[in-house]
C-alpha atoms as a PDB file:
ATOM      1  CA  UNK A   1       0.000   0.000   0.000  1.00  0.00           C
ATOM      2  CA  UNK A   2       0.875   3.591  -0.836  1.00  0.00           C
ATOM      3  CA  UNK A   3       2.755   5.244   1.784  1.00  0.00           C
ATOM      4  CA  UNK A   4       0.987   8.177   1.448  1.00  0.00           C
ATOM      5  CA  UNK A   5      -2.347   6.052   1.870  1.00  0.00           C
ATOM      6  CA  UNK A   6      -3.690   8.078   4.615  1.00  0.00           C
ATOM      7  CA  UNK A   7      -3.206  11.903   3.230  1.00  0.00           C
ATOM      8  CA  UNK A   8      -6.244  13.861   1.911  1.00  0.00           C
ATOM      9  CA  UNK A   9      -4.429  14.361  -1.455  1.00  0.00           C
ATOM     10  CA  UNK A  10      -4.360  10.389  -1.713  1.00  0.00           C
ATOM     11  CA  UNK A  11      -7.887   9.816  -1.336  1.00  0.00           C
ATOM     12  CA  UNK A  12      -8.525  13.406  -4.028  1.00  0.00           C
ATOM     13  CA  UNK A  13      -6.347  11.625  -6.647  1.00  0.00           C
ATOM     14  CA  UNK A  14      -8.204   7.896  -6.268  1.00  0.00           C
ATOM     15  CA  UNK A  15     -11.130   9.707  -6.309  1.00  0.00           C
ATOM     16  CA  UNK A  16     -10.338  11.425  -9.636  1.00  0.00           C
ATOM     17  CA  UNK A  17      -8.504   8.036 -11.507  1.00  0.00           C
ATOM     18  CA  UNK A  18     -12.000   6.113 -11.158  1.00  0.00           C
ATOM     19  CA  UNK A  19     -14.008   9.229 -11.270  1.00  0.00           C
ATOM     20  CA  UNK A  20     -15.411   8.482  -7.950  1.00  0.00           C
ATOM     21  CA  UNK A  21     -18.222  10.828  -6.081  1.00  0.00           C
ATOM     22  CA  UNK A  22     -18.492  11.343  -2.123  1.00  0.00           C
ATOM     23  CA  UNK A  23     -22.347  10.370  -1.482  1.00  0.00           C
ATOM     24  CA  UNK A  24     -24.045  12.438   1.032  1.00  0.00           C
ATOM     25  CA  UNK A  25     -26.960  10.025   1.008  1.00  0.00           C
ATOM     26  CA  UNK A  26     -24.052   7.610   2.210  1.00  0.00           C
ATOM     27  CA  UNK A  27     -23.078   9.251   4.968  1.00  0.00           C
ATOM     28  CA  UNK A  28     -19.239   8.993   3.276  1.00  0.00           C
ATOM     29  CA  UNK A  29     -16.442  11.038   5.275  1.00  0.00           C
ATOM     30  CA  UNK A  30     -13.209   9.221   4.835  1.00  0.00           C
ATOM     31  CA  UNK A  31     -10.502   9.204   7.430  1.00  0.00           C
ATOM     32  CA  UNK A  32      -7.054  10.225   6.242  1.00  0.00           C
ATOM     33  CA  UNK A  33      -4.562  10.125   9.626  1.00  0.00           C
ATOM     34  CA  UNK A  34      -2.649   7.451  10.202  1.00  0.00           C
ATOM     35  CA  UNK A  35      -2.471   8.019  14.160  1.00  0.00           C
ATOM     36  CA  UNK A  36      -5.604   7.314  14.637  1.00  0.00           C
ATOM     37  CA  UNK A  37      -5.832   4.402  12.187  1.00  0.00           C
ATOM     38  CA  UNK A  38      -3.315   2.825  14.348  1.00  0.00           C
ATOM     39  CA  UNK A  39      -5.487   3.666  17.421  1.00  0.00           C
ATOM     40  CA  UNK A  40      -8.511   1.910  16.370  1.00  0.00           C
ATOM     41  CA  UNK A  41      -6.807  -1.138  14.748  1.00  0.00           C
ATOM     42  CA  UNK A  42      -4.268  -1.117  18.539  1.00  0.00           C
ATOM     43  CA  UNK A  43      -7.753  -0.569  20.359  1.00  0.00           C
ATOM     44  CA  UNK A  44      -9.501  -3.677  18.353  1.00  0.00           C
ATOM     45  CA  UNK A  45      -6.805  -5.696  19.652  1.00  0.00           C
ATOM     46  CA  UNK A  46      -6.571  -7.764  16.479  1.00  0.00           C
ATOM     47  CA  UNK A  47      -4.297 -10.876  16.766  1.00  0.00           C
ATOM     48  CA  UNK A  48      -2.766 -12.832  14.129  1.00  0.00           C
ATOM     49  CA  UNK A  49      -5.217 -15.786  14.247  1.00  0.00           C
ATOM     50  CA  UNK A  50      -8.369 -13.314  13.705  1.00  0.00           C
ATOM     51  CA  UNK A  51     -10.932 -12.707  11.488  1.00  0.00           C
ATOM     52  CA  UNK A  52     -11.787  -8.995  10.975  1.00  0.00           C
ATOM     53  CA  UNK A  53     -15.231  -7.934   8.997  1.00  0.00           C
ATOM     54  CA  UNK A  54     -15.454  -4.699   8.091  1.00  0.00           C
ATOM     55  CA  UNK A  55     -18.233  -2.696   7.893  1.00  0.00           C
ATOM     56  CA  UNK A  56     -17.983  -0.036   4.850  1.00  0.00           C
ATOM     57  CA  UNK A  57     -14.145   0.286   4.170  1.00  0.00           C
ATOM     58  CA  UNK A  58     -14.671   3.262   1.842  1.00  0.00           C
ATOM     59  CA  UNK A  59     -11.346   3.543   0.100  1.00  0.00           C
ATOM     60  CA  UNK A  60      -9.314   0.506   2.242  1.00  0.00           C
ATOM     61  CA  UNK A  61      -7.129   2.688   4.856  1.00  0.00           C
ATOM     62  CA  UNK A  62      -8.429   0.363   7.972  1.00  0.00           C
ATOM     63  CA  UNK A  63      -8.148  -2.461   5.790  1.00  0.00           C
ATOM     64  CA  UNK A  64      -4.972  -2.386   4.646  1.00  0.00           C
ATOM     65  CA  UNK A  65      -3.935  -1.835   8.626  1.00  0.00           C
ATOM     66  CA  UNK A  66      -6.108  -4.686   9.881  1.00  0.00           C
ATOM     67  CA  UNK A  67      -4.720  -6.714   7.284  1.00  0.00           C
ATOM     68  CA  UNK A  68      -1.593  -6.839   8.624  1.00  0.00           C
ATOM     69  CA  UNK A  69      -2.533  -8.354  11.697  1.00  0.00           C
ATOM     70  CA  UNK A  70      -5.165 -10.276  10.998  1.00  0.00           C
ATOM     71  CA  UNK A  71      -5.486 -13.947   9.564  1.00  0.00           C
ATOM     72  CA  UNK A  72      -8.194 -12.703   6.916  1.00  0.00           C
ATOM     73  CA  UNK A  73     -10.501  -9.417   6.727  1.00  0.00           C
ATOM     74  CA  UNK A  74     -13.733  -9.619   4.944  1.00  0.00           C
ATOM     75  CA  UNK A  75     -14.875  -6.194   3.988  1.00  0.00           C
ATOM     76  CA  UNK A  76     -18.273  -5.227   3.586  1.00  0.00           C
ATOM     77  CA  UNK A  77     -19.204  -2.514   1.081  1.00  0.00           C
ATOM     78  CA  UNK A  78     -22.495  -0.929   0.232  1.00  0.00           C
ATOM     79  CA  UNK A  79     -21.285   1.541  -2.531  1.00  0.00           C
ATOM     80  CA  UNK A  80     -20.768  -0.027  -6.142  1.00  0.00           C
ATOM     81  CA  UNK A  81     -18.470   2.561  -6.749  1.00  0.00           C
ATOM     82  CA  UNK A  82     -16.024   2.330  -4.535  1.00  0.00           C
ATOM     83  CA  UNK A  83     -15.472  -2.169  -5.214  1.00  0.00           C
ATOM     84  CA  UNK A  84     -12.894  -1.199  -8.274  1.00  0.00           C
ATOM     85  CA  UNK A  85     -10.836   0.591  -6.275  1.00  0.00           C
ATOM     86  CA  UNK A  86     -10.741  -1.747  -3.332  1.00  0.00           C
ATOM     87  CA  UNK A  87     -10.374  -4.650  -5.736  1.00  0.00           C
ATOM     88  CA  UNK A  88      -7.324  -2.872  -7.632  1.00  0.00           C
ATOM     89  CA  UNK A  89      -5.541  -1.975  -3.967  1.00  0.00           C
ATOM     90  CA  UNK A  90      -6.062  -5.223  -2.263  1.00  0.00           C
ATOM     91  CA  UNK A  91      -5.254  -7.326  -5.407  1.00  0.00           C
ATOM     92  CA  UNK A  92      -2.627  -8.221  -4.118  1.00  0.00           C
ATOM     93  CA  UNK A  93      -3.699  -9.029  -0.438  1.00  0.00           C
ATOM     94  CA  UNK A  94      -4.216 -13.021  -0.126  1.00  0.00           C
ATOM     95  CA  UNK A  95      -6.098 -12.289   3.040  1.00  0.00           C
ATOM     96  CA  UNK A  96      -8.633  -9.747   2.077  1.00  0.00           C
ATOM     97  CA  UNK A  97     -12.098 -10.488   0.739  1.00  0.00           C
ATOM     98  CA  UNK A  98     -14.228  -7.282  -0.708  1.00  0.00           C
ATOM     99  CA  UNK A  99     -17.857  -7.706  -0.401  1.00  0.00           C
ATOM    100  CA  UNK A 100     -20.307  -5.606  -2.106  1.00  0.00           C
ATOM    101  CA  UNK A 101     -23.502  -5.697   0.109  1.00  0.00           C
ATOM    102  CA  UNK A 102     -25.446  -3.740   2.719  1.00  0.00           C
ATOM    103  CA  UNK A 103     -24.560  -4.968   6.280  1.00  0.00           C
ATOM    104  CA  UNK A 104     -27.907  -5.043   7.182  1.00  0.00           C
ATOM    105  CA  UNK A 105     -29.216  -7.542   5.071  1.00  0.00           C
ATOM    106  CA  UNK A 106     -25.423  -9.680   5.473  1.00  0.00           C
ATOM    107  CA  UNK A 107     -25.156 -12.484   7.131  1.00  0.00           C
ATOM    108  CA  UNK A 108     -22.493 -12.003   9.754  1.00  0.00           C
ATOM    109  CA  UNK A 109     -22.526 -15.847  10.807  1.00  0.00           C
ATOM    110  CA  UNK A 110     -22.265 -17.170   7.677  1.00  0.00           C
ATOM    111  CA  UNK A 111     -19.307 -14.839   6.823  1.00  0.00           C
ATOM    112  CA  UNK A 112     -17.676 -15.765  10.333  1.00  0.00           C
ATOM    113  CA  UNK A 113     -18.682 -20.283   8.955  1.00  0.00           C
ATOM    114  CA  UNK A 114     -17.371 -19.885   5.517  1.00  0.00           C
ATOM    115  CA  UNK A 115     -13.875 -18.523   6.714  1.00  0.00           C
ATOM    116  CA  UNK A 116     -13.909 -20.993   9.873  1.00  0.00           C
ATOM    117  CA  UNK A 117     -14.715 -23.496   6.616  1.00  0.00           C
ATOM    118  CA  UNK A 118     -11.998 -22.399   4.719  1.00  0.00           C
ATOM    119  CA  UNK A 119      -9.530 -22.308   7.213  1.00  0.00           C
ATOM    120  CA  UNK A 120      -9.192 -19.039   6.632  1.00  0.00           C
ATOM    121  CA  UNK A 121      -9.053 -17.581  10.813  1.00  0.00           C
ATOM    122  CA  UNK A 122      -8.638 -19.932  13.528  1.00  0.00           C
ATOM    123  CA  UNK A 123      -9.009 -17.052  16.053  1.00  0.00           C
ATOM    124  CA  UNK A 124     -11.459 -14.703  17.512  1.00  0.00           C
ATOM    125  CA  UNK A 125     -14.128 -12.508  15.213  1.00  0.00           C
ATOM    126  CA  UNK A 126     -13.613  -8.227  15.103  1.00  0.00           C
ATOM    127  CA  UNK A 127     -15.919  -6.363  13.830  1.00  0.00           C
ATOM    128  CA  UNK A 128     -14.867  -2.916  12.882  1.00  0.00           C
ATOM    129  CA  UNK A 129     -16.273   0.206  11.064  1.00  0.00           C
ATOM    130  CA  UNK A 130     -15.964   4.163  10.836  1.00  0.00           C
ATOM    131  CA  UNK A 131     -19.599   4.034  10.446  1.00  0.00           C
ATOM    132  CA  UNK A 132     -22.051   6.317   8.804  1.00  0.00           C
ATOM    133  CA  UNK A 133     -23.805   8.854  11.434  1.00  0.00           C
ATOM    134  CA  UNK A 134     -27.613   7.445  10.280  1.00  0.00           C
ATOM    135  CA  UNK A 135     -27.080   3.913  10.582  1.00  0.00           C
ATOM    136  CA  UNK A 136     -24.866   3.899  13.427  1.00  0.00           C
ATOM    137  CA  UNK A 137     -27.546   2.565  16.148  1.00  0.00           C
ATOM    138  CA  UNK A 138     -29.331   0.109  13.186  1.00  0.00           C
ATOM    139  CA  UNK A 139     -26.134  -1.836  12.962  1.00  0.00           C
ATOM    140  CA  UNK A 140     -25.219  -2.310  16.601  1.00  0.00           C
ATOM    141  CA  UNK A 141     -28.624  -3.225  17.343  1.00  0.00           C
ATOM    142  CA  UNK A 142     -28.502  -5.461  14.202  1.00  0.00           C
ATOM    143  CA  UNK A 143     -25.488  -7.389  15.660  1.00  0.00           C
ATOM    144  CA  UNK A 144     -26.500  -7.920  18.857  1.00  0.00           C
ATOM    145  CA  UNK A 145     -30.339  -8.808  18.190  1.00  0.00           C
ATOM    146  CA  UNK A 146     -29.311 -11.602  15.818  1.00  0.00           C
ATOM    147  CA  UNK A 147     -26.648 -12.857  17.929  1.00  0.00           C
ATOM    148  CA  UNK A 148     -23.903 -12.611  15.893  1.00  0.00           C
ATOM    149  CA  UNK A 149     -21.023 -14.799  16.577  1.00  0.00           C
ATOM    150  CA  UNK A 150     -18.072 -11.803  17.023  1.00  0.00           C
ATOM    151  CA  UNK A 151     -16.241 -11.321  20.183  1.00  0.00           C
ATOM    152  CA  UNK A 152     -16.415  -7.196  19.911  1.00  0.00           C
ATOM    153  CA  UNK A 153     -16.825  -4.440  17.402  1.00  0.00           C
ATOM    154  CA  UNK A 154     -14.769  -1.642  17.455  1.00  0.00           C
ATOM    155  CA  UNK A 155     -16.716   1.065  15.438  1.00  0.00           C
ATOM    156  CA  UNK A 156     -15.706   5.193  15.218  1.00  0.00           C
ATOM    157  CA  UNK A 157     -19.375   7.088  15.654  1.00  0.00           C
ATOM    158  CA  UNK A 158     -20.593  10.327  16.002  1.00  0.00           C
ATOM    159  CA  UNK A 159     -19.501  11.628  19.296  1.00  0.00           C
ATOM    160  CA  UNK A 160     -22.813  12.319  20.722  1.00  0.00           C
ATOM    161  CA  UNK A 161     -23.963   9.278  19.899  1.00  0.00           C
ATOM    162  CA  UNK A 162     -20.952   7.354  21.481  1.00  0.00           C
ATOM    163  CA  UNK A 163     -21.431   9.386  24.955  1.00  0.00           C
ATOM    164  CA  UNK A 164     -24.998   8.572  24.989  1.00  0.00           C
ATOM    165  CA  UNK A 165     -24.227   4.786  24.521  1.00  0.00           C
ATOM    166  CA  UNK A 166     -21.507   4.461  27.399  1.00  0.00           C
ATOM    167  CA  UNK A 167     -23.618   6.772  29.474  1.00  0.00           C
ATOM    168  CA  UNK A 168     -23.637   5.017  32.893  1.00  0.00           C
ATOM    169  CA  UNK A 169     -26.885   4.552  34.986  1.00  0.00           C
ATOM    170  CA  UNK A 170     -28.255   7.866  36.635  1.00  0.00           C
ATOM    171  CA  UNK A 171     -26.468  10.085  34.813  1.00  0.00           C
ATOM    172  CA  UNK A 172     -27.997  13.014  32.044  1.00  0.00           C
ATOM    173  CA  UNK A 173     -27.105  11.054  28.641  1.00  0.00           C
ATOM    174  CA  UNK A 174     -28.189   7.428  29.852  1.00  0.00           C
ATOM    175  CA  UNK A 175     -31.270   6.323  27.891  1.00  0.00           C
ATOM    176  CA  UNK A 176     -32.599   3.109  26.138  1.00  0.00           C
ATOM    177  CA  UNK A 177     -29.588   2.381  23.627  1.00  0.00           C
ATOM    178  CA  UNK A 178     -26.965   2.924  26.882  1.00  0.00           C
ATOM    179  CA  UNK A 179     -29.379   0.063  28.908  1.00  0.00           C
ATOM    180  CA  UNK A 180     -30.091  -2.189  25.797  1.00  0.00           C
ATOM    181  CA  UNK A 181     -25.977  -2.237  24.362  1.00  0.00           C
ATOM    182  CA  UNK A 182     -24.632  -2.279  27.671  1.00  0.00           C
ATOM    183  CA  UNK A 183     -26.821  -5.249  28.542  1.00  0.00           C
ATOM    184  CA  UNK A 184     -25.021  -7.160  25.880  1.00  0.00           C
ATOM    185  CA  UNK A 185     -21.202  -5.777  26.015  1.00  0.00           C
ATOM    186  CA  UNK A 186     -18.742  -3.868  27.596  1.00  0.00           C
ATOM    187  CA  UNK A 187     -18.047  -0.596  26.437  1.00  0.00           C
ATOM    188  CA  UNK A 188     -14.348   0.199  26.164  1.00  0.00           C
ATOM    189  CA  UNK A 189     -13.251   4.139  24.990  1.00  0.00           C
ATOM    190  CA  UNK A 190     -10.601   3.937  22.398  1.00  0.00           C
ATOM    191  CA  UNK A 191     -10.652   7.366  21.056  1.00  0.00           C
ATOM    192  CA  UNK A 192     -11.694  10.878  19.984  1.00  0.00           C
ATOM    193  CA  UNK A 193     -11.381  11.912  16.652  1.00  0.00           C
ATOM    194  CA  UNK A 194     -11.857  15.158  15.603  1.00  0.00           C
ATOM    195  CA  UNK A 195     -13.849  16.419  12.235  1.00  0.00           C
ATOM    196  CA  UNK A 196     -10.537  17.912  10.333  1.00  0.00           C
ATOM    197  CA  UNK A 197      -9.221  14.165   9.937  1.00  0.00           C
ATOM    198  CA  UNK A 198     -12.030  13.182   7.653  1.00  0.00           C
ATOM    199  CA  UNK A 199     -12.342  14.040   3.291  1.00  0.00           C
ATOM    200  CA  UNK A 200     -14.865  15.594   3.298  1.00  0.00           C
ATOM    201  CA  UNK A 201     -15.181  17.067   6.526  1.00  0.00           C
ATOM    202  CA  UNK A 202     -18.446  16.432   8.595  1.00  0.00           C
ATOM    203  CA  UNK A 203     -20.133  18.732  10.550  1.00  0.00           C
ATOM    204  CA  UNK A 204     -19.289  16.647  14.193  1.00  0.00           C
ATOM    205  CA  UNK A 205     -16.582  15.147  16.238  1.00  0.00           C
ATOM    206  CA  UNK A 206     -16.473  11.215  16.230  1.00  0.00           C
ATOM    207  CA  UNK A 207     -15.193   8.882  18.676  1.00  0.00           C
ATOM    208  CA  UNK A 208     -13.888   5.060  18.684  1.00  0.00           C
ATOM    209  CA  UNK A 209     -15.274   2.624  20.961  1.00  0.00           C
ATOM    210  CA  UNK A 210     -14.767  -0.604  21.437  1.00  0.00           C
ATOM    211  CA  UNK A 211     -17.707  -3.283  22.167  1.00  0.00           C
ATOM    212  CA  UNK A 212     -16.749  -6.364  24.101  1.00  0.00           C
ATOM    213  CA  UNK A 213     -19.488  -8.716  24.307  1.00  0.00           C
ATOM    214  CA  UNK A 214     -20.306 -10.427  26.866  1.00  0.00           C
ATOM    215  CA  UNK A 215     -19.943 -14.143  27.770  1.00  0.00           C
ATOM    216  CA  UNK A 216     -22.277 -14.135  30.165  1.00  0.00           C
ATOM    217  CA  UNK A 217     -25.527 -11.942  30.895  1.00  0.00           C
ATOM    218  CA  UNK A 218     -27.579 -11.997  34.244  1.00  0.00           C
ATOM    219  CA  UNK A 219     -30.542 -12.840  31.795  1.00  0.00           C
ATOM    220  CA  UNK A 220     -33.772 -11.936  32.694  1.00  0.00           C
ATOM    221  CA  UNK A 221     -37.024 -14.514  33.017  1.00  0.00           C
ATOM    222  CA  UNK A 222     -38.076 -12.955  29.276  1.00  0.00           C
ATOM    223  CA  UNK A 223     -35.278 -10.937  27.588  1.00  0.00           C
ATOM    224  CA  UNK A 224     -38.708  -9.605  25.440  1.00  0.00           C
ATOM    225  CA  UNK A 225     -39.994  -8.258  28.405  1.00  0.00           C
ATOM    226  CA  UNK A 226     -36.849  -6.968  30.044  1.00  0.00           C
ATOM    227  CA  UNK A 227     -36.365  -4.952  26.556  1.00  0.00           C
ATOM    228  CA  UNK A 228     -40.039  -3.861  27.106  1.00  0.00           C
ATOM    229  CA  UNK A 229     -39.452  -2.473  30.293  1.00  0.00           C
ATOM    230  CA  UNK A 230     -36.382  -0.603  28.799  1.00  0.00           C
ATOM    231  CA  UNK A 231     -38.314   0.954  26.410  1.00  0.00           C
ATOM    232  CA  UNK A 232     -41.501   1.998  28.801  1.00  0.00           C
ATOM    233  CA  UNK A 233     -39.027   3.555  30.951  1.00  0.00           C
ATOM    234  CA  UNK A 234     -36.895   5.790  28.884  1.00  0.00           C
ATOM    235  CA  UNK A 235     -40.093   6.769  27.090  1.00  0.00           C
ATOM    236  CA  UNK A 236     -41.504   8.661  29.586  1.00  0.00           C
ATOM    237  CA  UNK A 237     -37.846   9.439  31.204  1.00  0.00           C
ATOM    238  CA  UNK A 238     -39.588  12.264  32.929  1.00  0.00           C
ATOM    239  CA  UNK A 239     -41.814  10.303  34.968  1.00  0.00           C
ATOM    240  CA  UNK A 240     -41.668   7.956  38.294  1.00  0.00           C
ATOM    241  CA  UNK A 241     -41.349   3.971  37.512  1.00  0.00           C
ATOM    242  CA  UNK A 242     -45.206   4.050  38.879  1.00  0.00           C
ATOM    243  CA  UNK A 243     -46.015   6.184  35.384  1.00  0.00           C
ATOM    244  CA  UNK A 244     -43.944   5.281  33.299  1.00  0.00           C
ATOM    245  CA  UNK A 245     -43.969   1.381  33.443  1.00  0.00           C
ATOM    246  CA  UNK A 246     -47.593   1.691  32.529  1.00  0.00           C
ATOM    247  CA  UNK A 247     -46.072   1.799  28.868  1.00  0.00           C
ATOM    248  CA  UNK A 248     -45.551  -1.631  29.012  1.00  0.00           C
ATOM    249  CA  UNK A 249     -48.423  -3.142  27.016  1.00  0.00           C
ATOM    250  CA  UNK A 250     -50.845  -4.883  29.272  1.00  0.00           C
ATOM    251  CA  UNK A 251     -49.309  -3.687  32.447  1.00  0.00           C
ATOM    252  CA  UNK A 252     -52.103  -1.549  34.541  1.00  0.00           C
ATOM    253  CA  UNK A 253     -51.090   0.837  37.273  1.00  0.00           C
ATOM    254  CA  UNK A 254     -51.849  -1.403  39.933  1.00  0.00           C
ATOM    255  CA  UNK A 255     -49.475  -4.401  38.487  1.00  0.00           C
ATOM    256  CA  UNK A 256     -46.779  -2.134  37.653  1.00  0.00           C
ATOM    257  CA  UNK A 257     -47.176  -1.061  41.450  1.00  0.00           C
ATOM    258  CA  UNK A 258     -46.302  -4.583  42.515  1.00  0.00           C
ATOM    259  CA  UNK A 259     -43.880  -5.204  40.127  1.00  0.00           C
ATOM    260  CA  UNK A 260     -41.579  -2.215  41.081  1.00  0.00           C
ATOM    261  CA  UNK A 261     -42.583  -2.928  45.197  1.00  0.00           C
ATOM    262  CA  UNK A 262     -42.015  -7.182  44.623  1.00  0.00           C
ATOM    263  CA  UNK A 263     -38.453  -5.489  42.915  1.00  0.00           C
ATOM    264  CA  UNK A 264     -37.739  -3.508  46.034  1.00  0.00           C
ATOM    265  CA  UNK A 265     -37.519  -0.542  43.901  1.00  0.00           C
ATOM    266  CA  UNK A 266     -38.946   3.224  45.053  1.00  0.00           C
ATOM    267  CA  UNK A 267     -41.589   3.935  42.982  1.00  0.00           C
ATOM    268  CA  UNK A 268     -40.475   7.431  42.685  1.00  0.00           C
ATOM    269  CA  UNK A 269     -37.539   6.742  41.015  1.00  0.00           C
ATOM    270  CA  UNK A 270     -36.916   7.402  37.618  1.00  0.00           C
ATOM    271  CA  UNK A 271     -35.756   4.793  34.625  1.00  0.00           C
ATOM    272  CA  UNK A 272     -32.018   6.984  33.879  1.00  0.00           C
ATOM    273  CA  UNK A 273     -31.487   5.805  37.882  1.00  0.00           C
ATOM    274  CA  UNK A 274     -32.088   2.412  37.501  1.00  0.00           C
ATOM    275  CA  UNK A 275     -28.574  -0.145  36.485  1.00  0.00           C
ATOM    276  CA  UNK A 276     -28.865  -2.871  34.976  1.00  0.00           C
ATOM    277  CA  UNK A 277     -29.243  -5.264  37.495  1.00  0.00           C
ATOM    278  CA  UNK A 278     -32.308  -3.079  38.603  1.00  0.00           C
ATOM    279  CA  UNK A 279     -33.927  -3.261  35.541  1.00  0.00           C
ATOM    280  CA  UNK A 280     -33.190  -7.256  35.450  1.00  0.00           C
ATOM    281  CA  UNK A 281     -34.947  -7.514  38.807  1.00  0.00           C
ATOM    282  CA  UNK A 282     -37.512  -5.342  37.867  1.00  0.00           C
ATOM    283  CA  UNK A 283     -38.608  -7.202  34.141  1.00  0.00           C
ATOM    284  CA  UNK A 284     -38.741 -10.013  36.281  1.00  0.00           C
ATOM    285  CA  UNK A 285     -41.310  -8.645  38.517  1.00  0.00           C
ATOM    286  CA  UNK A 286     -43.417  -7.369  35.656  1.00  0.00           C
ATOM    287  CA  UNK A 287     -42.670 -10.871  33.847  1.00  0.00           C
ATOM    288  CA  UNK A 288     -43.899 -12.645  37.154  1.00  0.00           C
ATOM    289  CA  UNK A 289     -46.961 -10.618  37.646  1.00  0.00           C
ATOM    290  CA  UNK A 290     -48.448 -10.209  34.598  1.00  0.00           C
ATOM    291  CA  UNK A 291     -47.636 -14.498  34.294  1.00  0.00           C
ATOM    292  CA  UNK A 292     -49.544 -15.040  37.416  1.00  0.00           C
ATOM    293  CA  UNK A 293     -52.517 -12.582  36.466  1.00  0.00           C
ATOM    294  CA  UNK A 294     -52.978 -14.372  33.325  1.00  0.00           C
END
């Protein structure tokens, strides 16, 4: 790869020898320093045995770096216009696979098969990404409601976005996405990255994070139901636990009552208060009650 891989006048000339165009509707902002490259590929802890997919490489620069760590990187690709120019720059890479495809309809598990098939990675699975601003939540969500088999994503986000995931428990930015991702991983802060790294430059700051998952979740009687509450509360984030978990479809005041008194929880409270282990205790109230009334 070109040593100057990472400037903004190397991704302005590859745009002009295929005649490529940024797409707005894409959400396309390419990164173009190599310091922070290094810190999300160091912060993914890739090892040698590993299989990295990547979600939208846009012009390669993370997957020329992964590459050299990992034991194969499969890289994922919405854009038709941008496949000839990965193709041409990874030509020469045994261990990279461009995919043209949206990540939202892909298959992560049969990506993560056909390499373990293949004998491609022997290792863990990375996700990683500097993902689009609109789709940001749609894809984390996407991994972790269909189970995908990876062991963490590493994925640069909008800033805001990223402090409202890691938010902890009782504080301002907690809401539903902090409670739902942090019920399924560890959040681990890499990095911030500021707009002027980017071609072209975006109107926010963006930050890395890292996503462990975890092995093992305190899981709740019904995960549906635990998600339910989730949502109830941080809907009406401005009410008590007495008002607000009377969101939860079929729940009347007087069982949400005993659900949040059976959880020794105040009824005062409010849902950005609660951890998780609060919430566990209190879907399984709400699960137990509205079993036993029906």
């Amino acid at each position: 790869m070109e040593k100057d891989q990472y400037s903004p006048s190397a991704v302005r000339k590859l745009r002009d020898r295929y005649g490529f165009r940024f797409s707005k509707r894409l959400g396309q902002h390419f990164l173009t320093d190599q310091n922070i490259i290094d810190k999300i590929i160091s912060g993914a802890e890739i090892g040698n045995e590993d299989l990295v997919i990547e979600i939208g490489p846009g012009m390669g620069v993370l997957t020329a770096a992964a590459a050299e760590r990992a034991a194969a990187v499969v890289a994922v690709e919405l854009d038709r216009a941008l496949i000839p120019i990965l193709e041409d720059r990874f030509k020469d890479y045994a261990n990279v696979e461009i995919q043209n495809g949206d990540i939202l309809k892909t298959d992560i598990g049969a990506i993560v098969e056909r390499c373990a098939a293949a004998g491609k990675s022997a290792g863990r699975v990375k996700l990683i990404g500097n993902l689009p601003y609109y789709i940001t939540t749609p894809i984390i969500m996407k991994v972790l409601e269909d189970r995908a088999p990876v062991d963490s994503m590493t994925f640069m986000m909008q800033k805001e976005v990223a402090e409202r995931i890691i938010s902890p428990a009782g504080s301002k930015g907690c809401g539903a996405i902090s409670a739902v991702v942090q019920y399924y991983c560890l959040p681990v802060h890499i990095a911030n990255v500021p707009r002027e790294v980017f071609v072209p430059k975006p109107a926010v700051d963006s930050a890395v994070i890292r996503f462990d998952i975890r092995k093992e979740k305190a899981v709740p009687l019904s995960e549906k139901c635990f998600f339910a509450v989730i949502k109830a509360g941080f809907g009406k984030r401005r009410k008590t636990l007495l008002n607000s978990m009377t969101g939860v479809e079929g729940l009347s005041r007087e069982a949400a009552a005993a659900a949040i008194a059976a959880a020794g929880i105040d009824a005062g409270r409010r849902a950005e208060t609660l951890n998780l282990k609060e919430f566990s205790v209190l879907s399984d109230a709400v699960f137990t009650i509205d079993f036993l009334r029906n």
